[in-house]
C-alpha atoms as a PDB file:
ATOM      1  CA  UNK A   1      -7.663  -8.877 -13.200  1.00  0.00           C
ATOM      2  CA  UNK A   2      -4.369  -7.116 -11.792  1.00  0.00           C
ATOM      3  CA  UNK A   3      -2.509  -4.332 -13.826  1.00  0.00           C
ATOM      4  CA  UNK A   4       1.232  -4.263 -13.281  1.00  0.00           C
ATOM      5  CA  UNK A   5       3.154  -1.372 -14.126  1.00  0.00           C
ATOM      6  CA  UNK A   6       7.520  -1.526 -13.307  1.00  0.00           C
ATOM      7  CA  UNK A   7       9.173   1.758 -13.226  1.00  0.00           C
ATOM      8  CA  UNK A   8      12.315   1.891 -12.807  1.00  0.00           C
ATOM      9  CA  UNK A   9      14.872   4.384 -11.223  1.00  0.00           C
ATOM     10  CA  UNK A  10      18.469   3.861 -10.589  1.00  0.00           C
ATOM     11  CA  UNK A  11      19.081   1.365  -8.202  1.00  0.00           C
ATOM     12  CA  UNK A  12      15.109   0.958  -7.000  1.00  0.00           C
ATOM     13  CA  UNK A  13      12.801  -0.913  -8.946  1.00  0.00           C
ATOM     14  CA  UNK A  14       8.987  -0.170  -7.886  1.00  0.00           C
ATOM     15  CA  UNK A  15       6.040  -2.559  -9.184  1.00  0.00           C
ATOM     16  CA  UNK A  16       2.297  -0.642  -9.027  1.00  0.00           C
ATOM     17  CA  UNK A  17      -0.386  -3.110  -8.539  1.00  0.00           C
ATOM     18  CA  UNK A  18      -3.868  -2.000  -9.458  1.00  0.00           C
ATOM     19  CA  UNK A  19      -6.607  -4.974  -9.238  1.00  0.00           C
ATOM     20  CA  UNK A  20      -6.976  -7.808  -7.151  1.00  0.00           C
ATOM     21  CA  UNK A  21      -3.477  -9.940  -6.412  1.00  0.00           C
ATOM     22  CA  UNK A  22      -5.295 -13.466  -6.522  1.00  0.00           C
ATOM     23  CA  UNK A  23      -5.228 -16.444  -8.386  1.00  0.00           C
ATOM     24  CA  UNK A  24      -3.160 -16.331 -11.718  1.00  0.00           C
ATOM     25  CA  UNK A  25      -2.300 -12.837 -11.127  1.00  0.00           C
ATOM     26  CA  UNK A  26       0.180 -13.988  -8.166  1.00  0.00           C
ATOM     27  CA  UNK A  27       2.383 -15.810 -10.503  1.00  0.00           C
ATOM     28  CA  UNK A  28       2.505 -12.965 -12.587  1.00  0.00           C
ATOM     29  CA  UNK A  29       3.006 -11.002  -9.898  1.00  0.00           C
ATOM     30  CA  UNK A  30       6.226 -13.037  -8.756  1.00  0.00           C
ATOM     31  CA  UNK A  31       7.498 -13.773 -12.193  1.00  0.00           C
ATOM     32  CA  UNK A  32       7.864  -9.774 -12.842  1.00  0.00           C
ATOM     33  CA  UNK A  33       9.206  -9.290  -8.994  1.00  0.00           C
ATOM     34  CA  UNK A  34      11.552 -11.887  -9.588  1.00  0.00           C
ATOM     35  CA  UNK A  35      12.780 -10.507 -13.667  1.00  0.00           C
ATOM     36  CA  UNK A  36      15.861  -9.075 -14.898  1.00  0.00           C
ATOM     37  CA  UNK A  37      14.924  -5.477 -14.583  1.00  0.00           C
ATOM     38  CA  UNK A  38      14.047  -5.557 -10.583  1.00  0.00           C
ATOM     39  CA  UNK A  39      17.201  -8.551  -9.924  1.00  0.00           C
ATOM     40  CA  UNK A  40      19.246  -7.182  -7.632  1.00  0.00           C
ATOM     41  CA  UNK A  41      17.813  -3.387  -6.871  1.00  0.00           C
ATOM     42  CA  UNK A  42      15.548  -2.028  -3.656  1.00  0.00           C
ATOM     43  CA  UNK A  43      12.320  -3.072  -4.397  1.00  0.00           C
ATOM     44  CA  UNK A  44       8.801  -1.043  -3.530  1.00  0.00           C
ATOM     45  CA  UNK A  45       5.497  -2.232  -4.358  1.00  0.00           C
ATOM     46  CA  UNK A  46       2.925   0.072  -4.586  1.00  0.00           C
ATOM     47  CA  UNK A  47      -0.561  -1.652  -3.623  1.00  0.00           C
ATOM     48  CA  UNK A  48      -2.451   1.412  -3.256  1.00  0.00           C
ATOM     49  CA  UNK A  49      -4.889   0.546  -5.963  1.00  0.00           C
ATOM     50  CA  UNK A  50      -5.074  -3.092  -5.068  1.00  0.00           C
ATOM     51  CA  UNK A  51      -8.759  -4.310  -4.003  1.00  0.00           C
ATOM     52  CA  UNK A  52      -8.481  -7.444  -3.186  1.00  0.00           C
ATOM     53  CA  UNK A  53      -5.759 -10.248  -1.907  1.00  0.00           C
ATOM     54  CA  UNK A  54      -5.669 -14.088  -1.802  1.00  0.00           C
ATOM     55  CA  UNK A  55      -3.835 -16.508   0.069  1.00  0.00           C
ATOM     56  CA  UNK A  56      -1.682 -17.226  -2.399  1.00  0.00           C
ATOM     57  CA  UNK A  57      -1.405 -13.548  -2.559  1.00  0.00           C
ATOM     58  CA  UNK A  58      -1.063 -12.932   1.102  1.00  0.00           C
ATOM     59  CA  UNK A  59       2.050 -15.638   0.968  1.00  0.00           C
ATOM     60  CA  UNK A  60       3.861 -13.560  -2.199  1.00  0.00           C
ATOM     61  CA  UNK A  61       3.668 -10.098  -0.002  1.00  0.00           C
ATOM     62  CA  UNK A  62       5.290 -12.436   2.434  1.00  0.00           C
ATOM     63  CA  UNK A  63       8.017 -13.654   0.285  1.00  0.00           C
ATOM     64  CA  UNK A  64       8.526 -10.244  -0.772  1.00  0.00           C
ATOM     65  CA  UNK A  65       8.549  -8.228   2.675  1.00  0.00           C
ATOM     66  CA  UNK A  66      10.869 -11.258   3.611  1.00  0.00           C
ATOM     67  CA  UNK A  67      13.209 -10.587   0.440  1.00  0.00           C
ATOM     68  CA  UNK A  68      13.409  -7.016   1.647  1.00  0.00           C
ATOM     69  CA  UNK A  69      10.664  -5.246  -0.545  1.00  0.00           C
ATOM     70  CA  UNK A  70       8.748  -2.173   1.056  1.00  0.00           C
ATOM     71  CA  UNK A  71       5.384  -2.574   0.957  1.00  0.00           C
ATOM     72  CA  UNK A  72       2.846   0.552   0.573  1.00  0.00           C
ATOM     73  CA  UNK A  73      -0.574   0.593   0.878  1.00  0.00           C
ATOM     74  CA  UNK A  74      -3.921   2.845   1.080  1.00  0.00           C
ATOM     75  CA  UNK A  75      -7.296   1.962   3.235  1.00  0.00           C
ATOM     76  CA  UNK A  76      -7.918   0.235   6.111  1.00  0.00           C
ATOM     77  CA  UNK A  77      -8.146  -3.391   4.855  1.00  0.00           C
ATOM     78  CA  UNK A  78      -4.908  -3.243   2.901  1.00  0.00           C
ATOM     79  CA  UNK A  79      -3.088  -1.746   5.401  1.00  0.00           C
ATOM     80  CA  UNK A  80      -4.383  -3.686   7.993  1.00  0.00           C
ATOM     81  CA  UNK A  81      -2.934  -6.900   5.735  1.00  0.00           C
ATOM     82  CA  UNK A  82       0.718  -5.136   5.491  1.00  0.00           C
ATOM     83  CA  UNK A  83       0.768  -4.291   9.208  1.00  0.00           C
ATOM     84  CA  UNK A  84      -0.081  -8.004   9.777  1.00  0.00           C
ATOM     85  CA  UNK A  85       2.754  -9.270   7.138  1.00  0.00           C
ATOM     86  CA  UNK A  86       4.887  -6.519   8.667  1.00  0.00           C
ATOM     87  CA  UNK A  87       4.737  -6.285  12.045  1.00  0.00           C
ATOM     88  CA  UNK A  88       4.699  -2.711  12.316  1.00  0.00           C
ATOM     89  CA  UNK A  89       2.363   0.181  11.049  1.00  0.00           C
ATOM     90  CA  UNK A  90       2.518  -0.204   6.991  1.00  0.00           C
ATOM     91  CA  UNK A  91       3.712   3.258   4.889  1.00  0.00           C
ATOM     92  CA  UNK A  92       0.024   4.684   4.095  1.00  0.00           C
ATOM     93  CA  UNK A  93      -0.303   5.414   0.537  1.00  0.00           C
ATOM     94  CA  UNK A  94      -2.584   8.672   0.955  1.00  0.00           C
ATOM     95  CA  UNK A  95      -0.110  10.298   3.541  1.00  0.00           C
ATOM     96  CA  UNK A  96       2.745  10.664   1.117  1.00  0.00           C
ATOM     97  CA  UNK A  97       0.187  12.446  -1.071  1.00  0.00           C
ATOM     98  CA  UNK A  98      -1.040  14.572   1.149  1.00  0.00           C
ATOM     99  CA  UNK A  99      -1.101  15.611   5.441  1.00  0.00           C
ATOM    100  CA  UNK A 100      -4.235  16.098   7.030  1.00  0.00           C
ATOM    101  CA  UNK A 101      -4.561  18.046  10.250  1.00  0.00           C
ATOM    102  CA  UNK A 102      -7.993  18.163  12.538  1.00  0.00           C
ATOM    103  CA  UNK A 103      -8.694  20.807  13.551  1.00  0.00           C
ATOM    104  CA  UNK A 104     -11.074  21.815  16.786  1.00  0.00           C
ATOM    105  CA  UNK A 105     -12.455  24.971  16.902  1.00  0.00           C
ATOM    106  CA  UNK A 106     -14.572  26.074  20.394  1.00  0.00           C
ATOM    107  CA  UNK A 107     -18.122  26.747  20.159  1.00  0.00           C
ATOM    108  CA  UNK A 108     -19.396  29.828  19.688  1.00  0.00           C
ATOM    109  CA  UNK A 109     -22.415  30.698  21.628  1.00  0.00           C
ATOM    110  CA  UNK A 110     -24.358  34.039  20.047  1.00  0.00           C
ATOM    111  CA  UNK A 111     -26.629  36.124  22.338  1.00  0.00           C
ATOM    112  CA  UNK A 112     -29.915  34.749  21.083  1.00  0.00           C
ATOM    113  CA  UNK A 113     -28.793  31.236  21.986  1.00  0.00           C
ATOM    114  CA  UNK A 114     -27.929  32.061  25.451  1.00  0.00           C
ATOM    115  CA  UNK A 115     -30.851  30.837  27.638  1.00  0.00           C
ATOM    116  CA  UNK A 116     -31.788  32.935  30.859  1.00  0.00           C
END
């Protein structure tokens, strides 16, 4: 099962997949990519709630990276897949939504755990 939502904004057009792309959901998939509303604007797809791809699948990301479509993603298996597709490190999902820092801090060593 694949959910796709289209939202649309000026000249971008940005599909949100949520499911797995495989199987009859590809055609889907490409019939809505390739419809009136997203002809002819930037396209985005948003895969960050995708769980699962196909071959078939796989080969649509393809067509659409090809075509000029920016492809996001979330996780280590997905973005593994776009960086493969893409050649280069894929837009992660979860670091538009937020920035995470680490942070070291040095230990602390208190008088009763110092050995003589």
């Amino acid at each position: 099962m694949l959910r796709i939502t289209v939202h649309e904004e000026g000249g971008q057009c940005r599909l949100e997949l949520a499911g797995k792309l495989c199987g009859p959901w590809v055609d889907e998939t490409k019939n809505v990519w390739r419809s009136q509303p997203c002809s002819g604007k930037e396209i985005e797809i948003d895969m960050r709630e995708v769980t699962g791809v196909d071959t078939a699948g796989r080969e649509l990301l393809v067509a659409m990276h090809q075509a000029g479509a920016r492809l996001i993603a979330e996780g280590v298996w997905m973005t593994a897949l776009i960086e493969e597709i893409t050649g280069k490190q894929a837009v992660d999902g979860a670091k538009r939504r937020r920035r995470r820092t680490k942070r070291t801090f040095p230990r602390t060593k208190f008088p009763d755990q110092e050995r003589p």
